[in-house]
N, C-alpha and C. Protein backbone atom coordinates (compact mmCIF):
# COMPACT_ATOMS: atom_id res chain seq x y z
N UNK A 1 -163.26 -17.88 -62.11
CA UNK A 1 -163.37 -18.35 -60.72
C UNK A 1 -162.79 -17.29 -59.77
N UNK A 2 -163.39 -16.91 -58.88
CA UNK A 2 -163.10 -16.37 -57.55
C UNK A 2 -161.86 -16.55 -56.91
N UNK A 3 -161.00 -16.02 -56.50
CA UNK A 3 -159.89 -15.87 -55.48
C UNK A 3 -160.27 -16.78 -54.68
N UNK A 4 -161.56 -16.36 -53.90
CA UNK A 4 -161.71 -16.91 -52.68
C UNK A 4 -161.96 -18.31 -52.51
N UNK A 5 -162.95 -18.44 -53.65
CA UNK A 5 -163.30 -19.99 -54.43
C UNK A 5 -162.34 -20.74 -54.49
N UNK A 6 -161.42 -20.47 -55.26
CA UNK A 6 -159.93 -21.46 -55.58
C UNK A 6 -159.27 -21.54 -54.25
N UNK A 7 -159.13 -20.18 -53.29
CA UNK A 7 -158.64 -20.37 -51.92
C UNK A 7 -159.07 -21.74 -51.21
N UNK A 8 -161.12 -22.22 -51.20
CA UNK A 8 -161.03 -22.96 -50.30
C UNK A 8 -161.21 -24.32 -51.02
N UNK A 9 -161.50 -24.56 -52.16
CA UNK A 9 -160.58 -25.30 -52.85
C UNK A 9 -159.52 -26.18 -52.43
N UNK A 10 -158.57 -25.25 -52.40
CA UNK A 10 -157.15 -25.63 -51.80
C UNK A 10 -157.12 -25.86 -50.77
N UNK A 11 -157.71 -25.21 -49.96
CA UNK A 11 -158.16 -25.68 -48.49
C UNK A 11 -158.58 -27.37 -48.27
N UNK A 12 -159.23 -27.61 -48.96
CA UNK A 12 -160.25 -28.66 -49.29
C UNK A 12 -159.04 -29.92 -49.53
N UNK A 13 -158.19 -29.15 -50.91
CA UNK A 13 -157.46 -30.58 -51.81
C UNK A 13 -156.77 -30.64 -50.47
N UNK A 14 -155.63 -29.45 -50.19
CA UNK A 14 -154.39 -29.78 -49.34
C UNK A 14 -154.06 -29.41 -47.79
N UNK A 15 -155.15 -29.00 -47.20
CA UNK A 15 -155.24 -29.04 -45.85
C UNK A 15 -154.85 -27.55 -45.15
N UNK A 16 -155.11 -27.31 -43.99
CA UNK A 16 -155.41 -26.07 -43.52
C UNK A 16 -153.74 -25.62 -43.72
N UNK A 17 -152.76 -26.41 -43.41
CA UNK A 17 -151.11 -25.82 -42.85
C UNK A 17 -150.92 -25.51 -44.32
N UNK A 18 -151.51 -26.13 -45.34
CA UNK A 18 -150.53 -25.67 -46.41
C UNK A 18 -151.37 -24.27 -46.90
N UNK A 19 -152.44 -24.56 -46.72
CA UNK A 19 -153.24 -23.37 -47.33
C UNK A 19 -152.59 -21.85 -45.91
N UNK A 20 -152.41 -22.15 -45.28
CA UNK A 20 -152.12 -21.01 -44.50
C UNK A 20 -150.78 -20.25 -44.88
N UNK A 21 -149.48 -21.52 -45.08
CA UNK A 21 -148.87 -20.93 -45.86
C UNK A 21 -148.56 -20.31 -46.76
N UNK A 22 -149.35 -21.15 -48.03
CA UNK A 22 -150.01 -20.21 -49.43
C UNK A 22 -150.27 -18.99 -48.95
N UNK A 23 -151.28 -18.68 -48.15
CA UNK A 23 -152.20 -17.13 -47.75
C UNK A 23 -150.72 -16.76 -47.37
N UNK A 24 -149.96 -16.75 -46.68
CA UNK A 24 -149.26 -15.80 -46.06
C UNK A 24 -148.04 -15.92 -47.12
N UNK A 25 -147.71 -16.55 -47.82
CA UNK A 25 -146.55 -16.42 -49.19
C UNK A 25 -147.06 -15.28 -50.50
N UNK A 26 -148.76 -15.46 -50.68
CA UNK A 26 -149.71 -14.52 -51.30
C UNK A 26 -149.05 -13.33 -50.52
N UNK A 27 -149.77 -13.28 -49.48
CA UNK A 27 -149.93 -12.49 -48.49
C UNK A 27 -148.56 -10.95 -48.78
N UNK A 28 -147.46 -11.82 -48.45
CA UNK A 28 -145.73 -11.55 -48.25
C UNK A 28 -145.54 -10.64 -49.93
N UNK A 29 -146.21 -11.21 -50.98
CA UNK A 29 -145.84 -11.37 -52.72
C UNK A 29 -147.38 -9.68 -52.83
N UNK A 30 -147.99 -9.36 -52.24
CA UNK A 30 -148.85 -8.56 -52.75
C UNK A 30 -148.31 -7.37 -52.09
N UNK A 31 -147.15 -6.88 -50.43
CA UNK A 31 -147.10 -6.47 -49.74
C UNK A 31 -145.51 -5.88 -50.62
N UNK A 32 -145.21 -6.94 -51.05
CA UNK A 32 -143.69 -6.69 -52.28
C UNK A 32 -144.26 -5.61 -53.44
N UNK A 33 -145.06 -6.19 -54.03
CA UNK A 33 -145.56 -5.64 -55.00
C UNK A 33 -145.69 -3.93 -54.88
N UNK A 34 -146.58 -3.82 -53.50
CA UNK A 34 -146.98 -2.68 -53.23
C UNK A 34 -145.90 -1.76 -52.63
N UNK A 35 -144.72 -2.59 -52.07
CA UNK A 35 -143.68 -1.27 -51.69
C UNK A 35 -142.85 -1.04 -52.57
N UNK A 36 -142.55 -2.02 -53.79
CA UNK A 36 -142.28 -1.75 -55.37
C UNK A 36 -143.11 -0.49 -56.10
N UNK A 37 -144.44 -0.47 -55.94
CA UNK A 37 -144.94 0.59 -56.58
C UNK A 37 -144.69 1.66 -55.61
N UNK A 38 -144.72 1.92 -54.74
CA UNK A 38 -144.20 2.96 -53.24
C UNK A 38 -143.04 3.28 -53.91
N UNK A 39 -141.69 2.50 -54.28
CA UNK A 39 -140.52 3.03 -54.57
C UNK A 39 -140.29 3.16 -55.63
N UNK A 40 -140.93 2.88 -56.72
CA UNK A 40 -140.71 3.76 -58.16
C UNK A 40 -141.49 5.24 -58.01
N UNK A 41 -142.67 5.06 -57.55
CA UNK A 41 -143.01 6.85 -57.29
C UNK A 41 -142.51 7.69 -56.61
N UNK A 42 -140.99 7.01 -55.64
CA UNK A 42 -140.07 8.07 -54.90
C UNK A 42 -139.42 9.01 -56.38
């Protein structure tokens, strides 16, 4: 299944405020990830 699929999904089961939060907790957790890989290649 699709990212995006399961995204509206969730949209669907639990309503726009929670799904917005999800996106932006995703959001916050992929932006970590990536300045983690930024600071092991210092």
């Amino acid at each position: 299944m699709e990212a995006w699929q399961l995204f509206v999904s969730f949209v669907e089961n639990q309503g726009a405020v929670t799904a917005i939060v999800f996106a932006l907790l995703y959001y916050m957790h992929l932006e970590a990830k990536k300045n983690a890989v930024i600071m092991q290649g210092m």
